[in-house]
C-alpha atoms as a PDB file:
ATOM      1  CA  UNK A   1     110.861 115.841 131.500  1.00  0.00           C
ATOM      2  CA  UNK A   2     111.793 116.777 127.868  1.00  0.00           C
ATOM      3  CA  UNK A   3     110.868 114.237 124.836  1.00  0.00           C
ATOM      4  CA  UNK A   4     112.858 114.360 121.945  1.00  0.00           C
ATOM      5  CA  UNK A   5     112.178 112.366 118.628  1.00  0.00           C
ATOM      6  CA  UNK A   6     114.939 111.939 116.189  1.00  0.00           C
ATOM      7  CA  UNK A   7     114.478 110.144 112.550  1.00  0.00           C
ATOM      8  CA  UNK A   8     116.182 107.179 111.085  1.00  0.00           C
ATOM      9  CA  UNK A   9     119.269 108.152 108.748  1.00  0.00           C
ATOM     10  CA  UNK A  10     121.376 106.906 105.848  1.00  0.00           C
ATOM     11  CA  UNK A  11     124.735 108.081 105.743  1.00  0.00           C
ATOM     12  CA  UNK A  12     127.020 107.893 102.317  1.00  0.00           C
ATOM     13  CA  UNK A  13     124.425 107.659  99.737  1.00  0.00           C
ATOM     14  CA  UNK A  14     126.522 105.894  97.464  1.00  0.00           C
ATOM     15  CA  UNK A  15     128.553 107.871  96.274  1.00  0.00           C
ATOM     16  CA  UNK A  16     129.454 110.512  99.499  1.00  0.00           C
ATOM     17  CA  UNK A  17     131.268 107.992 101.841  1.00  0.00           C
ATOM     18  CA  UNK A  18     131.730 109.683 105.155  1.00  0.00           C
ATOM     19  CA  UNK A  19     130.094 112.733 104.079  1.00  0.00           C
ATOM     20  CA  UNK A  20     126.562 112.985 102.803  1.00  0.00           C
ATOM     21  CA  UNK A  21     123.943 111.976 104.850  1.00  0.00           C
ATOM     22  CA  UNK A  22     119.804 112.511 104.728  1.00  0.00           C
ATOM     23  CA  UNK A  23     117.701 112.547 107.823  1.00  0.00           C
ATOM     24  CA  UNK A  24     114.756 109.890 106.743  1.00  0.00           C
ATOM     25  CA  UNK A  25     110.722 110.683 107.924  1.00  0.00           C
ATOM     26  CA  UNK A  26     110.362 106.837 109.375  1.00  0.00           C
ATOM     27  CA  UNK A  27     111.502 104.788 111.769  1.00  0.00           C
ATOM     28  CA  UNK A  28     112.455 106.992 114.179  1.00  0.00           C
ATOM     29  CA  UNK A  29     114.133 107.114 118.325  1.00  0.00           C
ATOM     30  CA  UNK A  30     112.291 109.058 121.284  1.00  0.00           C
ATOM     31  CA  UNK A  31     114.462 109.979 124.227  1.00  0.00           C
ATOM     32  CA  UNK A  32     112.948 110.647 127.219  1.00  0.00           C
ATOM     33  CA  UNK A  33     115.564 112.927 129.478  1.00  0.00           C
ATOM     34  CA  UNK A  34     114.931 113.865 133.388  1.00  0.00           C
ATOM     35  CA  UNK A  35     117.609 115.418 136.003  1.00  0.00           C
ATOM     36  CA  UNK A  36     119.266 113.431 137.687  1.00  0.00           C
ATOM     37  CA  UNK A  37     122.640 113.446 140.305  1.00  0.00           C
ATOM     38  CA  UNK A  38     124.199 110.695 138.520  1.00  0.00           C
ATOM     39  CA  UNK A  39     123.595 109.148 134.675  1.00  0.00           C
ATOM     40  CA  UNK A  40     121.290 106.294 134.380  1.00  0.00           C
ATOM     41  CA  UNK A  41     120.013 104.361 131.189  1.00  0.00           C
ATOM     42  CA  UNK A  42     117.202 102.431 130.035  1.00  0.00           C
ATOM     43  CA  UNK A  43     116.647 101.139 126.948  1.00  0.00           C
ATOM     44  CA  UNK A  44     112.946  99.787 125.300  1.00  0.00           C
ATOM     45  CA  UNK A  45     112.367  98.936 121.365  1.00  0.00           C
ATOM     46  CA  UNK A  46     113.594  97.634 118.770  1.00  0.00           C
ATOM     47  CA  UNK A  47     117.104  95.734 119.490  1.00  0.00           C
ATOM     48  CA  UNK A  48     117.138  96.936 122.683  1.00  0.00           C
ATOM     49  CA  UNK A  49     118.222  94.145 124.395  1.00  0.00           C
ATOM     50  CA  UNK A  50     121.608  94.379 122.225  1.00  0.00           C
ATOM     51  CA  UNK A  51     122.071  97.561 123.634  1.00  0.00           C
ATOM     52  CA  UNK A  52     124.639  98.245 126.818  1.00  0.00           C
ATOM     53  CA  UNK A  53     122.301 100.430 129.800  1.00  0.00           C
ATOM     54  CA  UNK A  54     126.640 101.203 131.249  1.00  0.00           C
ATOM     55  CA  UNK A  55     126.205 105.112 130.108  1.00  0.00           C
ATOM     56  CA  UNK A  56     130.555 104.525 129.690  1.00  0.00           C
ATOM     57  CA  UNK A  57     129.429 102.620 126.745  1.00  0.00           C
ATOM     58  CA  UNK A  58     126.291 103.884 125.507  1.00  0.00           C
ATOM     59  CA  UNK A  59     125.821 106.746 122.984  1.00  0.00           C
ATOM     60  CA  UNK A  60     123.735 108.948 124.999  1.00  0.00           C
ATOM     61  CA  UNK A  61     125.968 108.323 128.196  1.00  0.00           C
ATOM     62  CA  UNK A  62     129.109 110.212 126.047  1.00  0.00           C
ATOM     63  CA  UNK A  63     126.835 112.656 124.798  1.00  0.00           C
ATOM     64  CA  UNK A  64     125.913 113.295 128.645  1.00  0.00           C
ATOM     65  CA  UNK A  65     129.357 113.851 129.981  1.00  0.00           C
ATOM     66  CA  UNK A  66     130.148 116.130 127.071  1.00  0.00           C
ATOM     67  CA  UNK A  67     127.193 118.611 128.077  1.00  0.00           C
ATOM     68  CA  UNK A  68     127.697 117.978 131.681  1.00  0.00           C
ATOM     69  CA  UNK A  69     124.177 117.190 132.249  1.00  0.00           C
ATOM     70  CA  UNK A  70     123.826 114.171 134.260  1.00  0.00           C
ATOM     71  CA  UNK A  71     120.297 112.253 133.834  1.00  0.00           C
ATOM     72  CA  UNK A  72     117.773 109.674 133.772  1.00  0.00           C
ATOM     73  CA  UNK A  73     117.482 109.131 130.009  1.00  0.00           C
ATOM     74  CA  UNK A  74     115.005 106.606 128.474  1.00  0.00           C
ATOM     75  CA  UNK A  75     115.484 105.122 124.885  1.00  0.00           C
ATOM     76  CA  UNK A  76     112.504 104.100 123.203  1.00  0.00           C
ATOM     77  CA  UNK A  77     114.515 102.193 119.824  1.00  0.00           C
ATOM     78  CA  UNK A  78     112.513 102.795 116.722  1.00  0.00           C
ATOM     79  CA  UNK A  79     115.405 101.809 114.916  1.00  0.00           C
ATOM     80  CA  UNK A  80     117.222  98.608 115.034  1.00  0.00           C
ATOM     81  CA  UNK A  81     120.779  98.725 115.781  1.00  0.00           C
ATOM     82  CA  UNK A  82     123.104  97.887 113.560  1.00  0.00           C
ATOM     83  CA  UNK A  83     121.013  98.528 110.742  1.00  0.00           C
ATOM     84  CA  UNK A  84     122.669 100.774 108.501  1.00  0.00           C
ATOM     85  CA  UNK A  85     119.651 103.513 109.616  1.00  0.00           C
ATOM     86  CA  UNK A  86     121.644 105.603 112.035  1.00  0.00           C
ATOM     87  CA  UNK A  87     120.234 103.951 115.020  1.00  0.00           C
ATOM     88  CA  UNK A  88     123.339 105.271 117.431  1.00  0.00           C
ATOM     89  CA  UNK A  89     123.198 108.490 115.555  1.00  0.00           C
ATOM     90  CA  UNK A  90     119.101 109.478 115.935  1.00  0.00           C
ATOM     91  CA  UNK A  91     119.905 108.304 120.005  1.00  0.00           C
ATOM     92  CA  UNK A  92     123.342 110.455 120.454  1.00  0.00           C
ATOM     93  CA  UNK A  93     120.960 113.098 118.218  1.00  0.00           C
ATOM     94  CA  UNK A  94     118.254 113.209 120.767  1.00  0.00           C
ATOM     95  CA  UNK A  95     120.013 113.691 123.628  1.00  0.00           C
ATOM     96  CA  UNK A  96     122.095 116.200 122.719  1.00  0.00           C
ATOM     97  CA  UNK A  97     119.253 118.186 121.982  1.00  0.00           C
ATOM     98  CA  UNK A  98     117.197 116.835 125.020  1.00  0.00           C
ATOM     99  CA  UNK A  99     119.493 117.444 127.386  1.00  0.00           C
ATOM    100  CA  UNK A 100     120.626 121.023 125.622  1.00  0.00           C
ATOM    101  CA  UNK A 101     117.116 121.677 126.623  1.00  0.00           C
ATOM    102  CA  UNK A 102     116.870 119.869 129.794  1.00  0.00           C
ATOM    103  CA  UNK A 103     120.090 122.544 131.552  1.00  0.00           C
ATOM    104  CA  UNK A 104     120.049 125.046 129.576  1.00  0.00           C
ATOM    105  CA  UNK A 105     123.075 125.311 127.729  1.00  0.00           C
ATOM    106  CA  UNK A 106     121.757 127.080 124.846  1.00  0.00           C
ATOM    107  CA  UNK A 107     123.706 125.568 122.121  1.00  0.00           C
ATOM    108  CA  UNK A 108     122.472 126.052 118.919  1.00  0.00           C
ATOM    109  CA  UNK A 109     121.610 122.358 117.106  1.00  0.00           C
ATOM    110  CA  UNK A 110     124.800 122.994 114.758  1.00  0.00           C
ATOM    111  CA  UNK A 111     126.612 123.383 118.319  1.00  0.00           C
ATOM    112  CA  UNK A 112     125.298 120.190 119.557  1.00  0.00           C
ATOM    113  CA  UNK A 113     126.084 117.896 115.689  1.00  0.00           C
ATOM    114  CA  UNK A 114     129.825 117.223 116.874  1.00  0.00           C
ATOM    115  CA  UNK A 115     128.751 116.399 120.746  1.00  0.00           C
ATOM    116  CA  UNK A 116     126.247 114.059 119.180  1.00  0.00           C
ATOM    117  CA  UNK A 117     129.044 112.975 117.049  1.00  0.00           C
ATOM    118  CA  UNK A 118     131.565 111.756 120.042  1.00  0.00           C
ATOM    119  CA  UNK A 119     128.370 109.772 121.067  1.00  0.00           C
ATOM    120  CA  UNK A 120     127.920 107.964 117.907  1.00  0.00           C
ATOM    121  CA  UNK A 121     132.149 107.329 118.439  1.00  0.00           C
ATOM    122  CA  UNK A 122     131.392 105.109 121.681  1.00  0.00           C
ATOM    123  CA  UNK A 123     130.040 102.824 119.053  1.00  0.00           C
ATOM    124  CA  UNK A 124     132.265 103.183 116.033  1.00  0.00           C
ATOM    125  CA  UNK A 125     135.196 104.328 117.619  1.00  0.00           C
ATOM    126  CA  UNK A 126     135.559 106.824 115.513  1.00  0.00           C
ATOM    127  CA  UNK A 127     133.797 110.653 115.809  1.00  0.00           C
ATOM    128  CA  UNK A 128     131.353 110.731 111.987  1.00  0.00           C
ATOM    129  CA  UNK A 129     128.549 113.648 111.720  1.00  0.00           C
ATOM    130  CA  UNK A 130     126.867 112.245 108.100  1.00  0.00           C
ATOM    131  CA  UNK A 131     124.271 110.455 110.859  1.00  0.00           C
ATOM    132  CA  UNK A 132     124.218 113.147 113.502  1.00  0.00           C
ATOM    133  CA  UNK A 133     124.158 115.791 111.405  1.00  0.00           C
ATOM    134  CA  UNK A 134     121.115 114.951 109.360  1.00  0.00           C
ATOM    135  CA  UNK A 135     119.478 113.355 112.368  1.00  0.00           C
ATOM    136  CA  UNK A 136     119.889 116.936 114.332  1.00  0.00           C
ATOM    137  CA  UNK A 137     119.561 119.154 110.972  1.00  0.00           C
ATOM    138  CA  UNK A 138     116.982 117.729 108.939  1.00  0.00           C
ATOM    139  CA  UNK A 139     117.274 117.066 105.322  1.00  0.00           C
ATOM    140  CA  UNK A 140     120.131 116.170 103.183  1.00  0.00           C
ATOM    141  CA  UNK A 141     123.642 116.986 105.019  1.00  0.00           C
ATOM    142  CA  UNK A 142     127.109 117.591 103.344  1.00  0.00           C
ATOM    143  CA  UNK A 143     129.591 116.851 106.310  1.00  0.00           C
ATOM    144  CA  UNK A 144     133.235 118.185 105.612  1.00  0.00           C
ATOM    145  CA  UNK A 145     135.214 118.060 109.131  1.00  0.00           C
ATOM    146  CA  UNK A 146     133.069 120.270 111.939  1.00  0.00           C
ATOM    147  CA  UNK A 147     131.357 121.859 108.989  1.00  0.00           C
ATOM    148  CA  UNK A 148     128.172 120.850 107.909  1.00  0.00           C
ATOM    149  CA  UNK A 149     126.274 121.715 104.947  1.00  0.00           C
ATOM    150  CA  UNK A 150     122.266 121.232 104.704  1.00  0.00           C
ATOM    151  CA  UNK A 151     119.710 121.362 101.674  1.00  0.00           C
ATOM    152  CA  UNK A 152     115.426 120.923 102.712  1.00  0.00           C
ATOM    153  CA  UNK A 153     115.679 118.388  99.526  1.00  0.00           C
ATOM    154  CA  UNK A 154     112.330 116.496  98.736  1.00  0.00           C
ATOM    155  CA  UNK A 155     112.816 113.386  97.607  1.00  0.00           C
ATOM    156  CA  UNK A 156     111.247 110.133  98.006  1.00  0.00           C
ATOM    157  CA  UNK A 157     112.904 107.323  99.170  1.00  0.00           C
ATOM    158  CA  UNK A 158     112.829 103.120 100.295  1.00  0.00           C
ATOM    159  CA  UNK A 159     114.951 101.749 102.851  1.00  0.00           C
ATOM    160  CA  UNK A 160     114.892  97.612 103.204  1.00  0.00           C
ATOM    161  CA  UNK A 161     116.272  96.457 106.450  1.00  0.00           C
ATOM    162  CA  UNK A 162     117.340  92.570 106.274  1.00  0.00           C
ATOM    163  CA  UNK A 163     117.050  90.562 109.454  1.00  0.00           C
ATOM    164  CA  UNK A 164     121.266  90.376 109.465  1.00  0.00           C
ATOM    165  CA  UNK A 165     123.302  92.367 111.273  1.00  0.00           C
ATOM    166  CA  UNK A 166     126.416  94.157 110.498  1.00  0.00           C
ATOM    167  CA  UNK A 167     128.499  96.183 112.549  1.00  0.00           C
ATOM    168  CA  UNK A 168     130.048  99.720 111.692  1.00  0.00           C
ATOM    169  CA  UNK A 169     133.450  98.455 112.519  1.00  0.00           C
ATOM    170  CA  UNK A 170     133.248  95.233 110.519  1.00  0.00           C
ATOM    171  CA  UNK A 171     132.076  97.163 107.842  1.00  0.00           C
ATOM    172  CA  UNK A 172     135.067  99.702 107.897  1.00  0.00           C
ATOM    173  CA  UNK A 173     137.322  97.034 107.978  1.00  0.00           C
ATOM    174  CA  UNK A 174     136.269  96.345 103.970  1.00  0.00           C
ATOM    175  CA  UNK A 175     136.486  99.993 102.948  1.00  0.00           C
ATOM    176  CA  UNK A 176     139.214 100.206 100.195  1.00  0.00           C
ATOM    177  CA  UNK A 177     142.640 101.713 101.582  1.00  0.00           C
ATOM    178  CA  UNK A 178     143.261 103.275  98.330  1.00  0.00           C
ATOM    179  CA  UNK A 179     141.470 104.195  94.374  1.00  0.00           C
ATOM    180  CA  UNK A 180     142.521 104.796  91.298  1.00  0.00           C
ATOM    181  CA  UNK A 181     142.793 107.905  89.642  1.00  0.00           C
ATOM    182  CA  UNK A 182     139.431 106.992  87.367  1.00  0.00           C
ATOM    183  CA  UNK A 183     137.921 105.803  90.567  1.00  0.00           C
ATOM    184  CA  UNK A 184     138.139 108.832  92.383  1.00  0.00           C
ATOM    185  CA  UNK A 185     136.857 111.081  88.933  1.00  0.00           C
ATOM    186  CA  UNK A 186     133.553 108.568  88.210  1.00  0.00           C
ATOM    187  CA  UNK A 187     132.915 109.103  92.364  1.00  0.00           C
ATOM    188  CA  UNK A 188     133.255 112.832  92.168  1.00  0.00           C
ATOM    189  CA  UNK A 189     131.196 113.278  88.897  1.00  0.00           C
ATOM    190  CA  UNK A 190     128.479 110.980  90.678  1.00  0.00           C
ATOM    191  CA  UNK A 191     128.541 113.104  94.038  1.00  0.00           C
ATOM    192  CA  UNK A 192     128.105 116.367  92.430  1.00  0.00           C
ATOM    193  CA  UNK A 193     125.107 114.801  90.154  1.00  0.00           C
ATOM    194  CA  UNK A 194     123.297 113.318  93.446  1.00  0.00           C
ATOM    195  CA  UNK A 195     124.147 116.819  94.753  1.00  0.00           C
ATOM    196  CA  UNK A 196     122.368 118.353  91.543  1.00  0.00           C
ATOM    197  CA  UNK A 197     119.553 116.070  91.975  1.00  0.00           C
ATOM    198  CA  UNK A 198     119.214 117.013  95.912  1.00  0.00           C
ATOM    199  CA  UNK A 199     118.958 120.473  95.342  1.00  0.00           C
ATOM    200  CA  UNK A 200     116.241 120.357  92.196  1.00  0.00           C
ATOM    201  CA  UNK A 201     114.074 117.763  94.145  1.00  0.00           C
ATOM    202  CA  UNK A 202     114.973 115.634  91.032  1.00  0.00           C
ATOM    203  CA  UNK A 203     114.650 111.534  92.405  1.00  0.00           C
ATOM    204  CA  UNK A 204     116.384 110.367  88.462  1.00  0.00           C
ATOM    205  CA  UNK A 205     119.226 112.702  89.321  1.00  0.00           C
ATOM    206  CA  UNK A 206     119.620 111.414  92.869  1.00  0.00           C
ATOM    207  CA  UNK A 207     119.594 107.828  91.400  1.00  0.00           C
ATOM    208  CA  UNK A 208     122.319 108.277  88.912  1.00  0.00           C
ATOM    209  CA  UNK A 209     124.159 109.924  91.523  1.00  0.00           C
ATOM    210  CA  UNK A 210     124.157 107.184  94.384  1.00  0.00           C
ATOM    211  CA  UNK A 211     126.079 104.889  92.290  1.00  0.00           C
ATOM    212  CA  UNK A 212     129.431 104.270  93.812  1.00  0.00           C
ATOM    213  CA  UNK A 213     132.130 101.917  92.161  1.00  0.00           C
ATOM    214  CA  UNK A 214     134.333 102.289  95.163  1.00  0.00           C
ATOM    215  CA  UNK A 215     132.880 101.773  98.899  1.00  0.00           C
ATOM    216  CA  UNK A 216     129.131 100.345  98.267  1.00  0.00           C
ATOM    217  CA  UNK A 217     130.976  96.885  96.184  1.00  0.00           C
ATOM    218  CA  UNK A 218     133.162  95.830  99.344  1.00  0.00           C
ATOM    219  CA  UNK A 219     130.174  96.685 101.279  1.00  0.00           C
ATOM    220  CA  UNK A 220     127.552  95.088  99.116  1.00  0.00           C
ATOM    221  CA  UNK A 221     129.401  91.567  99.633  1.00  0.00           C
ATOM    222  CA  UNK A 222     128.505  91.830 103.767  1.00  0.00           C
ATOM    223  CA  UNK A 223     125.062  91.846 102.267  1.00  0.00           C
ATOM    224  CA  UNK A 224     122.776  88.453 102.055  1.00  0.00           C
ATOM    225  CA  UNK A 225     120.780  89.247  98.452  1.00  0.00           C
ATOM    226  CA  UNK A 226     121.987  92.253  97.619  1.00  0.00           C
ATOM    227  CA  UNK A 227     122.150  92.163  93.967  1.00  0.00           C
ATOM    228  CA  UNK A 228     118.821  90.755  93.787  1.00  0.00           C
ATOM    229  CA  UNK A 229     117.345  93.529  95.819  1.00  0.00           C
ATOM    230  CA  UNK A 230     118.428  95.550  93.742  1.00  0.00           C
ATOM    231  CA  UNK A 231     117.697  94.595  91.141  1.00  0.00           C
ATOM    232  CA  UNK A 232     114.248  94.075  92.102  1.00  0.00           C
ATOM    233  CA  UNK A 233     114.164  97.461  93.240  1.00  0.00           C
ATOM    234  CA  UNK A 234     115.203  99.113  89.744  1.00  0.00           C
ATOM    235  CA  UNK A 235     112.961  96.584  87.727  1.00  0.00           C
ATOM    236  CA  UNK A 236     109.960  98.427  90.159  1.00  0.00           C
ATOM    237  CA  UNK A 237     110.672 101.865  89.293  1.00  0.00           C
ATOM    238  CA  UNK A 238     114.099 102.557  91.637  1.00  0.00           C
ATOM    239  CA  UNK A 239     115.499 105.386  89.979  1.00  0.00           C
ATOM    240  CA  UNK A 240     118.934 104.373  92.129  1.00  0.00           C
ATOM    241  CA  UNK A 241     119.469 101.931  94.770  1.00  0.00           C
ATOM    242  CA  UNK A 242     123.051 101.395  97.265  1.00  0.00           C
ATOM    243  CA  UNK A 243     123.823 100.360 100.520  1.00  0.00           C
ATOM    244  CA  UNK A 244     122.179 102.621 103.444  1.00  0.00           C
ATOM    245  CA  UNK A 245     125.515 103.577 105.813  1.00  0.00           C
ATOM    246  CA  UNK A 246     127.325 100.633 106.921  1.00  0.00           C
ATOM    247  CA  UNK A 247     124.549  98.499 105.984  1.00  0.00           C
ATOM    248  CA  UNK A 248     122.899  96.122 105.827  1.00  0.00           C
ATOM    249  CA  UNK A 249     119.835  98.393 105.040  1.00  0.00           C
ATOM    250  CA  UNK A 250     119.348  99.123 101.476  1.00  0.00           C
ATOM    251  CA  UNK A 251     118.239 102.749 100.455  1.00  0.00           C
ATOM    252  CA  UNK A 252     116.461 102.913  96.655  1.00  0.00           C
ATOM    253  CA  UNK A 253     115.419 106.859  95.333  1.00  0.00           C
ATOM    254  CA  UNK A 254     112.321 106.714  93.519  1.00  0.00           C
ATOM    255  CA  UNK A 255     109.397 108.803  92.557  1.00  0.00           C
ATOM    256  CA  UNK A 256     106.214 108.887  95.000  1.00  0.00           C
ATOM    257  CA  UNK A 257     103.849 106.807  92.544  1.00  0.00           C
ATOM    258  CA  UNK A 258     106.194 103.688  92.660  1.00  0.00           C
ATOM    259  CA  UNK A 259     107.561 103.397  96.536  1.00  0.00           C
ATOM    260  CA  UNK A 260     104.677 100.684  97.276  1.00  0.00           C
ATOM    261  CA  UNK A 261     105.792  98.424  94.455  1.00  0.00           C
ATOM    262  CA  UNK A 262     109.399  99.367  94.744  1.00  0.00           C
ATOM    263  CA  UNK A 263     109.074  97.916  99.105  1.00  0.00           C
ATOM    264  CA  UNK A 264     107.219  94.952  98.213  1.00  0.00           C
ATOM    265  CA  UNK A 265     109.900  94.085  95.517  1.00  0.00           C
ATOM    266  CA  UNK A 266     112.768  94.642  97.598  1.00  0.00           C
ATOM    267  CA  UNK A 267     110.751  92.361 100.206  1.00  0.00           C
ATOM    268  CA  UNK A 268     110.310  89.799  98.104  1.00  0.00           C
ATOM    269  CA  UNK A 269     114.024  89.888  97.015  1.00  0.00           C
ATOM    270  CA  UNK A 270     115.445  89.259 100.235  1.00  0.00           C
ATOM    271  CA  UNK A 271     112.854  86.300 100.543  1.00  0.00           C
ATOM    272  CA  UNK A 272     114.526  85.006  97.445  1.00  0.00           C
ATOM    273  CA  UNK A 273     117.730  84.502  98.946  1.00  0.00           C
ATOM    274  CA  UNK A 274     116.133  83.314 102.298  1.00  0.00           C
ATOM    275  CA  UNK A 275     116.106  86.311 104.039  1.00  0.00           C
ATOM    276  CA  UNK A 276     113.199  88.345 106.241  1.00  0.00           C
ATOM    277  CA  UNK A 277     112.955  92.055 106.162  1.00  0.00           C
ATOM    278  CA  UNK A 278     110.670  94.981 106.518  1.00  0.00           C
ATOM    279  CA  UNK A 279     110.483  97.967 103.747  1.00  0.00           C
ATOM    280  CA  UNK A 280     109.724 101.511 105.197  1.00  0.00           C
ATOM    281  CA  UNK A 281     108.151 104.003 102.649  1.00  0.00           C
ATOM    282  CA  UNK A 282     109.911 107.091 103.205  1.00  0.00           C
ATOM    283  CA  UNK A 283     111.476 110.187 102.056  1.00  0.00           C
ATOM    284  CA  UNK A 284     113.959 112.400 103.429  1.00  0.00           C
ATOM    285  CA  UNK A 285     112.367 114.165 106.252  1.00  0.00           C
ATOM    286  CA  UNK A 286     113.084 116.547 109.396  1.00  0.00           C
ATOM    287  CA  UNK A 287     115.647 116.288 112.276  1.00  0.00           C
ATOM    288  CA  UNK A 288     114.883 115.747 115.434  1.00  0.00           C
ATOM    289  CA  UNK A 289     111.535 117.062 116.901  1.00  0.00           C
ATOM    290  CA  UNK A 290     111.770 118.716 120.370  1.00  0.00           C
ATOM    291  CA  UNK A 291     108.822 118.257 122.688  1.00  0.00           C
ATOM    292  CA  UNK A 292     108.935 119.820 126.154  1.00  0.00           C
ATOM    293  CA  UNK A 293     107.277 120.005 129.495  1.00  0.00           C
ATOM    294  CA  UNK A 294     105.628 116.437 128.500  1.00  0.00           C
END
């Protein structure tokens, strides 16, 4: 049996639509992966009763056929699906690299980011690495086609996850078909700052940086309390606050000292509006941990 854990992720940042991504420290998947003649699924946790066991139409199942490694694969959800977290990402992550293990294959774990990738399509219908890639790679991830770029950045973070649920698809649908010239300029100054800020392990630069005036608006209106939540969040310290993926998680950057009163505001700005959610104190942490022979 091979174990694999594989972290919670927020994809876009603000400002990086369908290419940054940062692999979180908490919540977190755990595959469990055994040989097998035939593909078989079952799925524990968080959500998981929202989640199809049919490996045609499960993340892992895709991720299975791709590698040619039939097997008995257990799901332990640590993250809730359609969350905005990379749940379908941190599972297609896991067994990639479980199963990688499990035969052999010896792909390397920038090999295995675009096999994880058709995984995480069997839910969005469309192949995206910004959650794979961090959730394999660790860290903050610049995704540009099959390439991926990764910095070991240090910075704290908060990610709010309201009990609504929106899907990746719905939450295409609202994307913008088109900017403006002075869109596109403010979104590229703001994604080379939160770059900047990345790779000086600077949280204020981050901040700036994850403000978006394109995707995260359309997106922010799917969102129950939004605007109060953030709002919150920046009143308690938030050095910059957008929506986590597809949502409806909300990600705030923020220096260590003020994450506990930055959650509990965030919290409590949901309530406002009616709404229950849990805050995880977290920073941008490793990919996915390997654990064999268990």
């Amino acid at each position: 049996m091979i174990t694999v854990r594989a972290p919670a992720t927020s994809a876009n940042l603000g400002s990086g639509f369908d290419v940054f991504g940062a692999a979180l420290d908490r919540p977190a998947d755990v595959v469990r992966v055994e040989k097998a003649d035939r593909t078989t699924i079952d799925v524990t946790g968080y959500g998981s009763e929202f989640i199809p066991e049919d490996p045609e139409n499960n993340t892992v199942g895709a991720v299975a056929e791709a590698l040619d490694a039939p097997a008995h694969i257990r799901i332990d959800k640590g993250i809730r699906p359609s969350s905005g977290l990379g749940s379908s990402g941190a599972s297609a992550a896991a067994a990639a690299l479980a199963l990688n293990e499990l035969y052999d294959r010896g792909l390397t774990r920038e090999e295995l980011v675009p096999i994880a990738g058709k995984g995480e399509a069997t839910v969005s219908g469309e192949v995206h690495l910004d959650n794979v890639a961090p959730a394999l790679l660790g860290g903050f991830t610049v995704a540009t086609g099959r390439d991926v770029t990764t910095v070991d950045a240090d910075i704290p973070l908060v990610a709010c996850l309201p009990e609504i649920a929106i899907s990746t698809r719905d939450a295409r649908d609202v994307v913008p078909a088109g900017a403006t010239m002075e869109q596109l300029v403010y979104t590229v100054g703001r994604a080379a700052t939160l770059t900047t800020g990345m790779c000086r392990n600077d949280p204020r630069l981050v901040g700036k940086g994850m403000h978006d005036r394109l995707v995260t608006p359309a997106r922010a209106d799917l969102i129950s309390g939004y605007d109060e939540v953030r709002e919150a969040a920046l009143d308690a310290g938030a050095t910059g606050v957008t929506v986590s993926g597809a949502g409806p998680g909300v990600l705030a950057a923020c220096y260590p000292e003020d994450r506990r009163s930055i959650a509990a505001a965030m919290v409590e700005g949901f309530a406002e509006v009616g709404v229950d959610s849990r805050a995880y104190q977290t920073e941008i942490g490793r990919g996915a941990t390997l654990y064999p022979d268990t």
